[in-house]
C-alpha atoms as a PDB file:
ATOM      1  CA  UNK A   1     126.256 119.385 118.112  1.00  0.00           C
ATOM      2  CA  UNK A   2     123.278 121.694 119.577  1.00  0.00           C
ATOM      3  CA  UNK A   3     122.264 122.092 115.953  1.00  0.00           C
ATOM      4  CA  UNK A   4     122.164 118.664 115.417  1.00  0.00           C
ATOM      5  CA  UNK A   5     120.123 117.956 118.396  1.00  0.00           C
ATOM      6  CA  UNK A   6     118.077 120.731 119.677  1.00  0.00           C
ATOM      7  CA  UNK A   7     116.671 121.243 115.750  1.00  0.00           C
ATOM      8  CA  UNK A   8     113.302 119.461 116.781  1.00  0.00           C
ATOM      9  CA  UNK A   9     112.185 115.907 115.693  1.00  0.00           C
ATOM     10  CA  UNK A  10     109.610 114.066 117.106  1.00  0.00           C
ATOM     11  CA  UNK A  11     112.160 112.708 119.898  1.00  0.00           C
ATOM     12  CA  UNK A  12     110.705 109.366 119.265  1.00  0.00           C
ATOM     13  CA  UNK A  13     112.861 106.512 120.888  1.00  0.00           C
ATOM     14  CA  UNK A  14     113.461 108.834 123.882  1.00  0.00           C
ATOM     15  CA  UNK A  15     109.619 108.595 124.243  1.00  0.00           C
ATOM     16  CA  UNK A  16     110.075 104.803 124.237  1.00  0.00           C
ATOM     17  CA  UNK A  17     112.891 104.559 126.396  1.00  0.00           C
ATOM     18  CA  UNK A  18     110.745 106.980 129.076  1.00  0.00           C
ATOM     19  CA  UNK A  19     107.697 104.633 128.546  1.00  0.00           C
ATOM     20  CA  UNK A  20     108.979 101.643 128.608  1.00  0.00           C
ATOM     21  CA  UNK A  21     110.669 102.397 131.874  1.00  0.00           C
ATOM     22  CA  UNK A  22     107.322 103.519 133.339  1.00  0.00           C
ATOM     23  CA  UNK A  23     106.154 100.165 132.954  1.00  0.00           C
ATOM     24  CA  UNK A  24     108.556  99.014 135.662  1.00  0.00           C
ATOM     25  CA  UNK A  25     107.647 101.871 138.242  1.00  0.00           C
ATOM     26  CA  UNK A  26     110.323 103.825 136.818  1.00  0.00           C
ATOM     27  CA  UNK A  27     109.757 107.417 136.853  1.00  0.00           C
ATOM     28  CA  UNK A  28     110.275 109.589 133.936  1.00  0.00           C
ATOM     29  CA  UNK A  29     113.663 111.495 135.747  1.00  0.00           C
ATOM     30  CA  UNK A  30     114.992 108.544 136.402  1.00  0.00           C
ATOM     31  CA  UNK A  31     114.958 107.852 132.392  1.00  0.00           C
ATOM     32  CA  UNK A  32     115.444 110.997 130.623  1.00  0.00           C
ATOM     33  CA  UNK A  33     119.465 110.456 130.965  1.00  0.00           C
ATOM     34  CA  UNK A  34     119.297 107.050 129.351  1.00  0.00           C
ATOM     35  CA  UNK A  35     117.136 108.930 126.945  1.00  0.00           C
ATOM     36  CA  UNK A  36     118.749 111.532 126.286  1.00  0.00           C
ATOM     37  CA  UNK A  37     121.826 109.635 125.736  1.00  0.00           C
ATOM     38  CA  UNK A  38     120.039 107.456 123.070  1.00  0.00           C
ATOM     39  CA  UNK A  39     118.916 111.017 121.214  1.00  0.00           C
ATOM     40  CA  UNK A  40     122.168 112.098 121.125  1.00  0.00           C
ATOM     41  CA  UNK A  41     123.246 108.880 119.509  1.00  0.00           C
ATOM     42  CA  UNK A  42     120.478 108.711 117.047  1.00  0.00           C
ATOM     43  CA  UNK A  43     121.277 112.491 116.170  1.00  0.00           C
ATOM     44  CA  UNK A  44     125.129 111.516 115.434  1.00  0.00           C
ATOM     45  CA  UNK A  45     123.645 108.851 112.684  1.00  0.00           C
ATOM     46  CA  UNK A  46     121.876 111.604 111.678  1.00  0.00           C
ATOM     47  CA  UNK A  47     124.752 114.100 110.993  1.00  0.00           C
ATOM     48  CA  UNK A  48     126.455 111.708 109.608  1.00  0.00           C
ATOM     49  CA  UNK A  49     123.768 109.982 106.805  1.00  0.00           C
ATOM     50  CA  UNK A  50     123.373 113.334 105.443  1.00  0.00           C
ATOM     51  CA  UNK A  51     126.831 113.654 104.635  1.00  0.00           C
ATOM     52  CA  UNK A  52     128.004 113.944 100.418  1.00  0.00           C
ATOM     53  CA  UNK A  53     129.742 110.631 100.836  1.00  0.00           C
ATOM     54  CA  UNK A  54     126.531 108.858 102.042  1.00  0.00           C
ATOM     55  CA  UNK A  55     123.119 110.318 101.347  1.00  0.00           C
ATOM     56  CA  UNK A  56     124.151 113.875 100.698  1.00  0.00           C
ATOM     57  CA  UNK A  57     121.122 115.218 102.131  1.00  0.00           C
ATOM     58  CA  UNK A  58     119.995 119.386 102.107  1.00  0.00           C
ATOM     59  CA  UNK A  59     117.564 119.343 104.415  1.00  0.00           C
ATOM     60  CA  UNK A  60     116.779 117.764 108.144  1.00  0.00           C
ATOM     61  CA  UNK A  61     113.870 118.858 109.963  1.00  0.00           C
ATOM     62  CA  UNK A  62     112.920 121.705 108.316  1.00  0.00           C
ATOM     63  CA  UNK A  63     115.953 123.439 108.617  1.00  0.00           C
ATOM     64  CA  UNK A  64     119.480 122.828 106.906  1.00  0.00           C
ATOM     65  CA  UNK A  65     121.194 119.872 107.983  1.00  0.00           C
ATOM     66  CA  UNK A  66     125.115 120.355 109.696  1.00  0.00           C
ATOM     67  CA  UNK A  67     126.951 120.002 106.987  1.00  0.00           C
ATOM     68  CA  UNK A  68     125.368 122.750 104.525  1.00  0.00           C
ATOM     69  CA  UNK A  69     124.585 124.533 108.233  1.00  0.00           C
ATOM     70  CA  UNK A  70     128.285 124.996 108.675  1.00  0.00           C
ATOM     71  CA  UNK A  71     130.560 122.428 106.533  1.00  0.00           C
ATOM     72  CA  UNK A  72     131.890 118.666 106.204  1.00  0.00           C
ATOM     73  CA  UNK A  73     134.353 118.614 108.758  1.00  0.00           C
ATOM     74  CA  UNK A  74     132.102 119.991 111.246  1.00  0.00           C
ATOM     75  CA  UNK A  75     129.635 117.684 110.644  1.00  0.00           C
ATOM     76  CA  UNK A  76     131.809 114.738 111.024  1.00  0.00           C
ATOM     77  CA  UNK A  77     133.531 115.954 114.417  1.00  0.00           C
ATOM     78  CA  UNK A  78     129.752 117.103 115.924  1.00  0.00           C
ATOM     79  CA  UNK A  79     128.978 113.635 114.980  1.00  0.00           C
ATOM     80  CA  UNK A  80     131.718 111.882 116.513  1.00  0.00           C
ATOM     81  CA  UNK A  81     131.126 114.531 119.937  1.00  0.00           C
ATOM     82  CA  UNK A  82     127.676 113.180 119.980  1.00  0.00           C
ATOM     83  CA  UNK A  83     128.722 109.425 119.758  1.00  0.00           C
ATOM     84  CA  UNK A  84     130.699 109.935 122.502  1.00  0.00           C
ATOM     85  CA  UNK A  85     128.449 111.792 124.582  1.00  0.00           C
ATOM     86  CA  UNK A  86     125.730 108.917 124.120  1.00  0.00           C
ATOM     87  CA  UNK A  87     128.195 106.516 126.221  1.00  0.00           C
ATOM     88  CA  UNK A  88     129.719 109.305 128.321  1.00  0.00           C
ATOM     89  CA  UNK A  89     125.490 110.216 129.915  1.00  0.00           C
ATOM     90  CA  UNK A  90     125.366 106.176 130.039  1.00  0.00           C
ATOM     91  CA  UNK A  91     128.079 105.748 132.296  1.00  0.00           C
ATOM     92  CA  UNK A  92     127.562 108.379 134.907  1.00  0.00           C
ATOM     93  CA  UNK A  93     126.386 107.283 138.246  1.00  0.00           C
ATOM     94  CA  UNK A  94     123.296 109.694 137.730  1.00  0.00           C
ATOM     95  CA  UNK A  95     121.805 107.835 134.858  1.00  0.00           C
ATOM     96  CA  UNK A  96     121.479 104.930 137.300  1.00  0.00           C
ATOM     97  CA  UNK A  97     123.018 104.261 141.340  1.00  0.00           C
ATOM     98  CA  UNK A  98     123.895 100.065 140.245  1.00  0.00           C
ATOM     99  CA  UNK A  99     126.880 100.379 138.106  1.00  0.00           C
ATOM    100  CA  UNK A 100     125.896  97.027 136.341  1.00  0.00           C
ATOM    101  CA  UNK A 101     122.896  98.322 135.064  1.00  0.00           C
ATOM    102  CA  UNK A 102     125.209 101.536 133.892  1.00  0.00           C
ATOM    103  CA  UNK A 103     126.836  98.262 132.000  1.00  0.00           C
ATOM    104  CA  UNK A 104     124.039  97.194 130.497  1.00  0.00           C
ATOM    105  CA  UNK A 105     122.586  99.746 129.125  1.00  0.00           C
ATOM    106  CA  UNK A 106     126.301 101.035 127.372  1.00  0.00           C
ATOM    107  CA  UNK A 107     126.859  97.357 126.115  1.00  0.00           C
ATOM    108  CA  UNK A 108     123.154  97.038 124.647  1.00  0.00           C
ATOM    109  CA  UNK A 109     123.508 100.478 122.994  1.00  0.00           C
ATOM    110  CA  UNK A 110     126.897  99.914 121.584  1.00  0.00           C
ATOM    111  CA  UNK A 111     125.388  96.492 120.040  1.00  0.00           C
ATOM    112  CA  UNK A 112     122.524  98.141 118.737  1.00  0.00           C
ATOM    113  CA  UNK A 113     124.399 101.036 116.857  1.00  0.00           C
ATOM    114  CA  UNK A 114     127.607  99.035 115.816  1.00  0.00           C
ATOM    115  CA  UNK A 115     128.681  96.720 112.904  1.00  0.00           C
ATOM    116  CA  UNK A 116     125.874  94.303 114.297  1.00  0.00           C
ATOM    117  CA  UNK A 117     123.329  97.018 113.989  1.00  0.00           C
ATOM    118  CA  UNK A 118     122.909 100.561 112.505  1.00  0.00           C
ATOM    119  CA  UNK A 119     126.265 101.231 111.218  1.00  0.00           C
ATOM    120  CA  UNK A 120     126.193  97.583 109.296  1.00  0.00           C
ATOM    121  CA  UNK A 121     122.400  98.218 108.416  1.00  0.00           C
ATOM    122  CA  UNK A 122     123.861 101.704 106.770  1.00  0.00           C
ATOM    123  CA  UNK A 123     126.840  99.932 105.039  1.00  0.00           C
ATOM    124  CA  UNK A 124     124.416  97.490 103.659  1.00  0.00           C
ATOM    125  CA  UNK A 125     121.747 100.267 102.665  1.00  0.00           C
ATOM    126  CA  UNK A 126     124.944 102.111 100.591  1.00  0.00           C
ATOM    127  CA  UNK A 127     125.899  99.316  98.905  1.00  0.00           C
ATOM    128  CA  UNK A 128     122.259  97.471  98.037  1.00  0.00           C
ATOM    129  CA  UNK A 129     122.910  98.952  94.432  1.00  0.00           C
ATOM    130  CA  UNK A 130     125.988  96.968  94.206  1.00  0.00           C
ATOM    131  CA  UNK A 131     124.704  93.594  94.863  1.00  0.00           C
ATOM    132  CA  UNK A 132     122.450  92.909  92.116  1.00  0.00           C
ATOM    133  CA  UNK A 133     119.819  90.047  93.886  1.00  0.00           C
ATOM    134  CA  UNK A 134     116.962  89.263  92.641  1.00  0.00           C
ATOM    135  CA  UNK A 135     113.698  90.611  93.924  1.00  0.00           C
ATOM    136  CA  UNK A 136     113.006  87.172  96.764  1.00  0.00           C
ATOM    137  CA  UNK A 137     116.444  88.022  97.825  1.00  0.00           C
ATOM    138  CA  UNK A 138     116.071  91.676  97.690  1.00  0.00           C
ATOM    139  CA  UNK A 139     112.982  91.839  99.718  1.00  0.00           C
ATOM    140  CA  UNK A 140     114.856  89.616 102.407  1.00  0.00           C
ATOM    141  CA  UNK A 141     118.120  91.623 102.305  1.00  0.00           C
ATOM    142  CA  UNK A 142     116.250  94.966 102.655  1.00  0.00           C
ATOM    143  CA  UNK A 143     114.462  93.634 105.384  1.00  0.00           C
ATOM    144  CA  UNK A 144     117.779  92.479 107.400  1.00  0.00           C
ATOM    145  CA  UNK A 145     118.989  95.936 106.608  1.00  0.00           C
ATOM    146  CA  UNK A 146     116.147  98.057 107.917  1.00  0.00           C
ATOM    147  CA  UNK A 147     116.354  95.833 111.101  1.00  0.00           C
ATOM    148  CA  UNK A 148     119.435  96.558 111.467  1.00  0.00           C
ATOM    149  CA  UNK A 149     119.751 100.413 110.226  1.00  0.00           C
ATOM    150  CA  UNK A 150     116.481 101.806 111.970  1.00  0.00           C
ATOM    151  CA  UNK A 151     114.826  98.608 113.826  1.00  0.00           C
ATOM    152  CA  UNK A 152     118.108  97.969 116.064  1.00  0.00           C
ATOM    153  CA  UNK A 153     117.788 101.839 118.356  1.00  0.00           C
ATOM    154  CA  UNK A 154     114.188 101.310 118.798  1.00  0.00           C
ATOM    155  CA  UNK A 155     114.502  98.041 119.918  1.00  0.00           C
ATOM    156  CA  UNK A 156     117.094  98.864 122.246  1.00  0.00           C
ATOM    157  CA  UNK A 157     114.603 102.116 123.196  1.00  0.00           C
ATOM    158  CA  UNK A 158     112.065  99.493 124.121  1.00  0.00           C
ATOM    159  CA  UNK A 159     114.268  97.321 126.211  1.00  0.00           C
ATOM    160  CA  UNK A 160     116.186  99.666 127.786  1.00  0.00           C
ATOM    161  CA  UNK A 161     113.013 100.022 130.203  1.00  0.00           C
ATOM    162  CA  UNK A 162     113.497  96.885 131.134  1.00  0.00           C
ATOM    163  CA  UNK A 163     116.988  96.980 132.034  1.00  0.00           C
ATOM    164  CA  UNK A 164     116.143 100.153 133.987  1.00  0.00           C
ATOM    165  CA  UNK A 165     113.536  98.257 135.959  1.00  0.00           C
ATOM    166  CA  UNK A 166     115.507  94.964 136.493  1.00  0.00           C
ATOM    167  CA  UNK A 167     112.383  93.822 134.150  1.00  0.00           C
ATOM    168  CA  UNK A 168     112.211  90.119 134.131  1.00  0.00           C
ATOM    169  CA  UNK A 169     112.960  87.623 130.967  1.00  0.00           C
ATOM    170  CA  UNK A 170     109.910  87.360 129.701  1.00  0.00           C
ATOM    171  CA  UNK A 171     109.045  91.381 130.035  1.00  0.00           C
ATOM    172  CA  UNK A 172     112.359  92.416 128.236  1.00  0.00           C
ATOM    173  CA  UNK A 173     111.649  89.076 125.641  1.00  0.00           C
ATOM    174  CA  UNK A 174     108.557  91.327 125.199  1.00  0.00           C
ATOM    175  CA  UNK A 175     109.458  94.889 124.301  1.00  0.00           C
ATOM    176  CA  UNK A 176     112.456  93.485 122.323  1.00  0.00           C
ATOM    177  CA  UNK A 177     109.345  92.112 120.621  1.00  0.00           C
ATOM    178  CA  UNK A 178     107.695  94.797 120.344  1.00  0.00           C
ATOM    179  CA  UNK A 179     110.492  97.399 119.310  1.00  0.00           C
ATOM    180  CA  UNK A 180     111.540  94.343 116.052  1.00  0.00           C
ATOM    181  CA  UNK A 181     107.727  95.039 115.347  1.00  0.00           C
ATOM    182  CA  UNK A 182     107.791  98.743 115.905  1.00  0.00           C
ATOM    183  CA  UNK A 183     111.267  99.302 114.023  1.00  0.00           C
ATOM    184  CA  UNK A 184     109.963  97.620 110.571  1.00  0.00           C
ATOM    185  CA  UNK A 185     106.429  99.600 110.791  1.00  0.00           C
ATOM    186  CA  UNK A 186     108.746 102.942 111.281  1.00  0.00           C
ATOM    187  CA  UNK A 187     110.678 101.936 108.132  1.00  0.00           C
ATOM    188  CA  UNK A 188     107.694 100.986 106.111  1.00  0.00           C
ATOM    189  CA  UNK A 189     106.349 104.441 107.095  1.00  0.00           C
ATOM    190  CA  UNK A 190     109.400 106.120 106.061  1.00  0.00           C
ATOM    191  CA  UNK A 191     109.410 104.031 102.586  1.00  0.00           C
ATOM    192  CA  UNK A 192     105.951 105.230 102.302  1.00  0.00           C
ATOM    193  CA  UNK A 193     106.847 109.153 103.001  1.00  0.00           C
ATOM    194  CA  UNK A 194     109.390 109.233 100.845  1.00  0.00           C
ATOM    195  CA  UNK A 195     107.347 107.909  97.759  1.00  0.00           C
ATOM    196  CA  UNK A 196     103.579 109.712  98.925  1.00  0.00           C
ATOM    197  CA  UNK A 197     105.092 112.881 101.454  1.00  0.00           C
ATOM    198  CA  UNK A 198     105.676 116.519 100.318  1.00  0.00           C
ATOM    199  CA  UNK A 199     108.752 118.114 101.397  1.00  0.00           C
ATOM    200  CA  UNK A 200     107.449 120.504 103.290  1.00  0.00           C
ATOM    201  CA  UNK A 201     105.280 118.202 105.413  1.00  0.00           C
ATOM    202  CA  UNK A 202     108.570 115.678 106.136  1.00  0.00           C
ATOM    203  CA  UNK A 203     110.727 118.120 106.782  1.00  0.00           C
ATOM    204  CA  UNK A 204     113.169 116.541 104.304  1.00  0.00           C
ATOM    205  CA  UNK A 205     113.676 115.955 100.728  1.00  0.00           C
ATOM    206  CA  UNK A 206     111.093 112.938  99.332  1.00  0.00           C
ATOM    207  CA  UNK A 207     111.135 110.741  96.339  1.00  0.00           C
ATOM    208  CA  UNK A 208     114.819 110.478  96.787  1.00  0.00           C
ATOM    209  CA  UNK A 209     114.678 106.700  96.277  1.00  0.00           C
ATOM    210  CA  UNK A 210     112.346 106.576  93.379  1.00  0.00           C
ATOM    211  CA  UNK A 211     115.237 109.106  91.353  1.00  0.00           C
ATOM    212  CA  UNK A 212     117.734 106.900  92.654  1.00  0.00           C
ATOM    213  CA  UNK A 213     116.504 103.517  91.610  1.00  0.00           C
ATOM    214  CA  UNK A 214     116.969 102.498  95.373  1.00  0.00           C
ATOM    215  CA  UNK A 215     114.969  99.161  96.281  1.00  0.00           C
ATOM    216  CA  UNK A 216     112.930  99.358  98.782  1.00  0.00           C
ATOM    217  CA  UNK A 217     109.853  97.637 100.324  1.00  0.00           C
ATOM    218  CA  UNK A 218     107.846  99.744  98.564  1.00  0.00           C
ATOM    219  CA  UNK A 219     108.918  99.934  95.200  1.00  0.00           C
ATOM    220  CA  UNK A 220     109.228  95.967  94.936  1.00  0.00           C
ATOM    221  CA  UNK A 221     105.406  95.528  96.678  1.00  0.00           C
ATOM    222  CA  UNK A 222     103.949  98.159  95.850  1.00  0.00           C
ATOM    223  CA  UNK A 223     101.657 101.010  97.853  1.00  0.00           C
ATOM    224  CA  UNK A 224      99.371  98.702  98.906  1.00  0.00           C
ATOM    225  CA  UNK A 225     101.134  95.675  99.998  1.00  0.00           C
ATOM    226  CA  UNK A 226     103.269  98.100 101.918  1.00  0.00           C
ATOM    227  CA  UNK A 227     100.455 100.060 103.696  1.00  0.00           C
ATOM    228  CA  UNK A 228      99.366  96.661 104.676  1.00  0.00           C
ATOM    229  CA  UNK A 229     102.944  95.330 105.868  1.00  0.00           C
ATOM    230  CA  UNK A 230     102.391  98.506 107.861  1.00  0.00           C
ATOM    231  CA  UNK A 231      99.257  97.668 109.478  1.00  0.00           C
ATOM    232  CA  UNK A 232     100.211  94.044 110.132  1.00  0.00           C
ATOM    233  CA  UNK A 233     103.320  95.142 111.527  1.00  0.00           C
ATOM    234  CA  UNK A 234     101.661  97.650 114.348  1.00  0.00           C
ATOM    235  CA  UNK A 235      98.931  94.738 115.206  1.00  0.00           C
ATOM    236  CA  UNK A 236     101.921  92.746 115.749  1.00  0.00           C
ATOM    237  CA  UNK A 237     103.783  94.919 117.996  1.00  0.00           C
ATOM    238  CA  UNK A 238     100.682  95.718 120.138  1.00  0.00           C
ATOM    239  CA  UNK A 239      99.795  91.911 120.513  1.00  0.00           C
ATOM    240  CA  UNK A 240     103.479  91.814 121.805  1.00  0.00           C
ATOM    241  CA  UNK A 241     102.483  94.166 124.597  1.00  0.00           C
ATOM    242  CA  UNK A 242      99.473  91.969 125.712  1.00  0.00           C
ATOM    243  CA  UNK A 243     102.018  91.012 129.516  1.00  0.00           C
ATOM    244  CA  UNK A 244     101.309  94.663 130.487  1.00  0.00           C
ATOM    245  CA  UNK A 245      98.062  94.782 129.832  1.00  0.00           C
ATOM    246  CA  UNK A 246      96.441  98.610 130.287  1.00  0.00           C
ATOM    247  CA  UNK A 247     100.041 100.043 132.128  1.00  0.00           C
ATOM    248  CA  UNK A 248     101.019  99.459 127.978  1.00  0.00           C
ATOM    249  CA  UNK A 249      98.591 101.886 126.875  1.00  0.00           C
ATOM    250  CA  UNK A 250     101.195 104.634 125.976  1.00  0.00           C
ATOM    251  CA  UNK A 251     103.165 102.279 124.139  1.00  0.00           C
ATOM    252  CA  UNK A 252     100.405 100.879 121.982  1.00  0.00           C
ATOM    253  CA  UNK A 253      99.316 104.345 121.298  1.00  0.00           C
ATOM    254  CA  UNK A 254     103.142 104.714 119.669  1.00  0.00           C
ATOM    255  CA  UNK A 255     102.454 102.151 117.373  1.00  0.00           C
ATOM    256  CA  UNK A 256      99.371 104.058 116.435  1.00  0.00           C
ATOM    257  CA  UNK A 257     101.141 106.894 115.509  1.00  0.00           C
ATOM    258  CA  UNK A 258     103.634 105.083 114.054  1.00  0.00           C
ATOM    259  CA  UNK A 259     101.319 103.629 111.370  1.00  0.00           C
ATOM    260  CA  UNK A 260      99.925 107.334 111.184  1.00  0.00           C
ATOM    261  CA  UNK A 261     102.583 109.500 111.029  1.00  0.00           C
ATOM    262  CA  UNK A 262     103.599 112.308 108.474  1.00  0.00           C
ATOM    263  CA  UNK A 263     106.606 113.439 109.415  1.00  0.00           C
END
């Protein structure tokens, strides 16, 4: 588990989860367990997507990922520890004094990583090859799935400031917005590492679904239309910040870097 965790990464939807939270006057203590409890989640997906019977994956972060690190069943039971430590942090009284807000924050996560989020987005992503649509439908479909697979946790890393804070309607309405935004500009990024990055850079292996004939954004539009599906995507989720005015300036910066990233 402490190798799936504590190996780096750019501990990105903690970051949103801490900065979202700020916007409500929370301060960054009073986050990091909600945080941290999201990491450990993400990490478990992790663990698990690199596994032989999914995307049978070498390499994580620079460094060998569990299952070559130690072996299969390993990796599966770290994984499952880590699932269950996401809800375990969520429900202790430290991670927030209002127990309904404790509530909250487990149901939202277990939405976000479930059937109706990353674990369907990952059965749908395993099976794409299967469903031969044509390339309208295939650009829809892959679009669903990345919402779901990668967009879902950093939506719920956006909003979960907001539940934090007791934000109102209209904030949360807003960093929901944001993190849909946010989610498809990190999987357009990814799309774009994986056909442009070098291995060393990404900390992973690249052109993984070029040799595998896997659709993606960017193989059906192209480098270009993708970079600017990118773009758009970032002005979009900034514009959704516009309620928060300059307290959003962290958050707009993410998007940024988003768009930017290497890694």
């Amino acid at each position: 588990m402490g190798h799936a965790v504590l190996s780096g990464g750019k501990r990105f939807r903690p970051f949103l989860v801490i900065e979202s939270a700020a916007l409500f006057g929370i301060e960054r203590d009073a986050a990091l367990d909600t945080a941290a409890a999201l990491e450990c989640l993400h990490c478990y997906s992790l663990v698990h997507d690199d596994l032989p019977a999914m995307d049978n994956d070498d390499m994580r972060r620079g460094r060998p990922t569990v299952h070559k690190a130690y072996d299969d069943w390993t990796a599966i039971l770290a994984g499952d520890g880590l699932l269950t430590l996401a809800f375990d942090i969520l429900a202790r009284p430290a991670t927030h004094p209002d127990p309904g807000v404790r509530a909250e924050l487990v149901l939202a996560l277990a939405r976000a990583a479930g059937a109706g989020g990353m674990v369907g987005g990952q059965a749908f992503d395993l099976e794409a090859d299967k469903l031969g649509l044509p390339a309208v439908a295939c650009v829809a479909h892959i679009r669903r799935l990345q919402a779901m697979k990668t967009g879902a946790l950093i939506t719920f890393a956006a909003e979960a400031g907001a539940i934090l804070g007791g934000g109102s309607a209209s904030a949360r309405a807003a960093l929901k917005a944001y993190g849909d935004h946010l989610g498809f500009a990190f999987q357009i990024a990814d799309d774009l590492l994986d056909a442009q990055g070098d291995a060393a850079t990404v900390g992973k292996a690249v052109g993984k679904d070029s040799a595998a004939g896997k659709a993606t954004l960017v193989s059906l539009m192209g480098i270009e239309a993708a970079q600017a599906a990118l773009e758009r995507a970032e002005r979009e989720a900034v514009a959704a910040l516009a309620l928060f005015g300059e307290r959003a300036a962290m958050l707009v910066a993410a998007a940024g870097f988003v768009r930017t990233r290497r890694s």
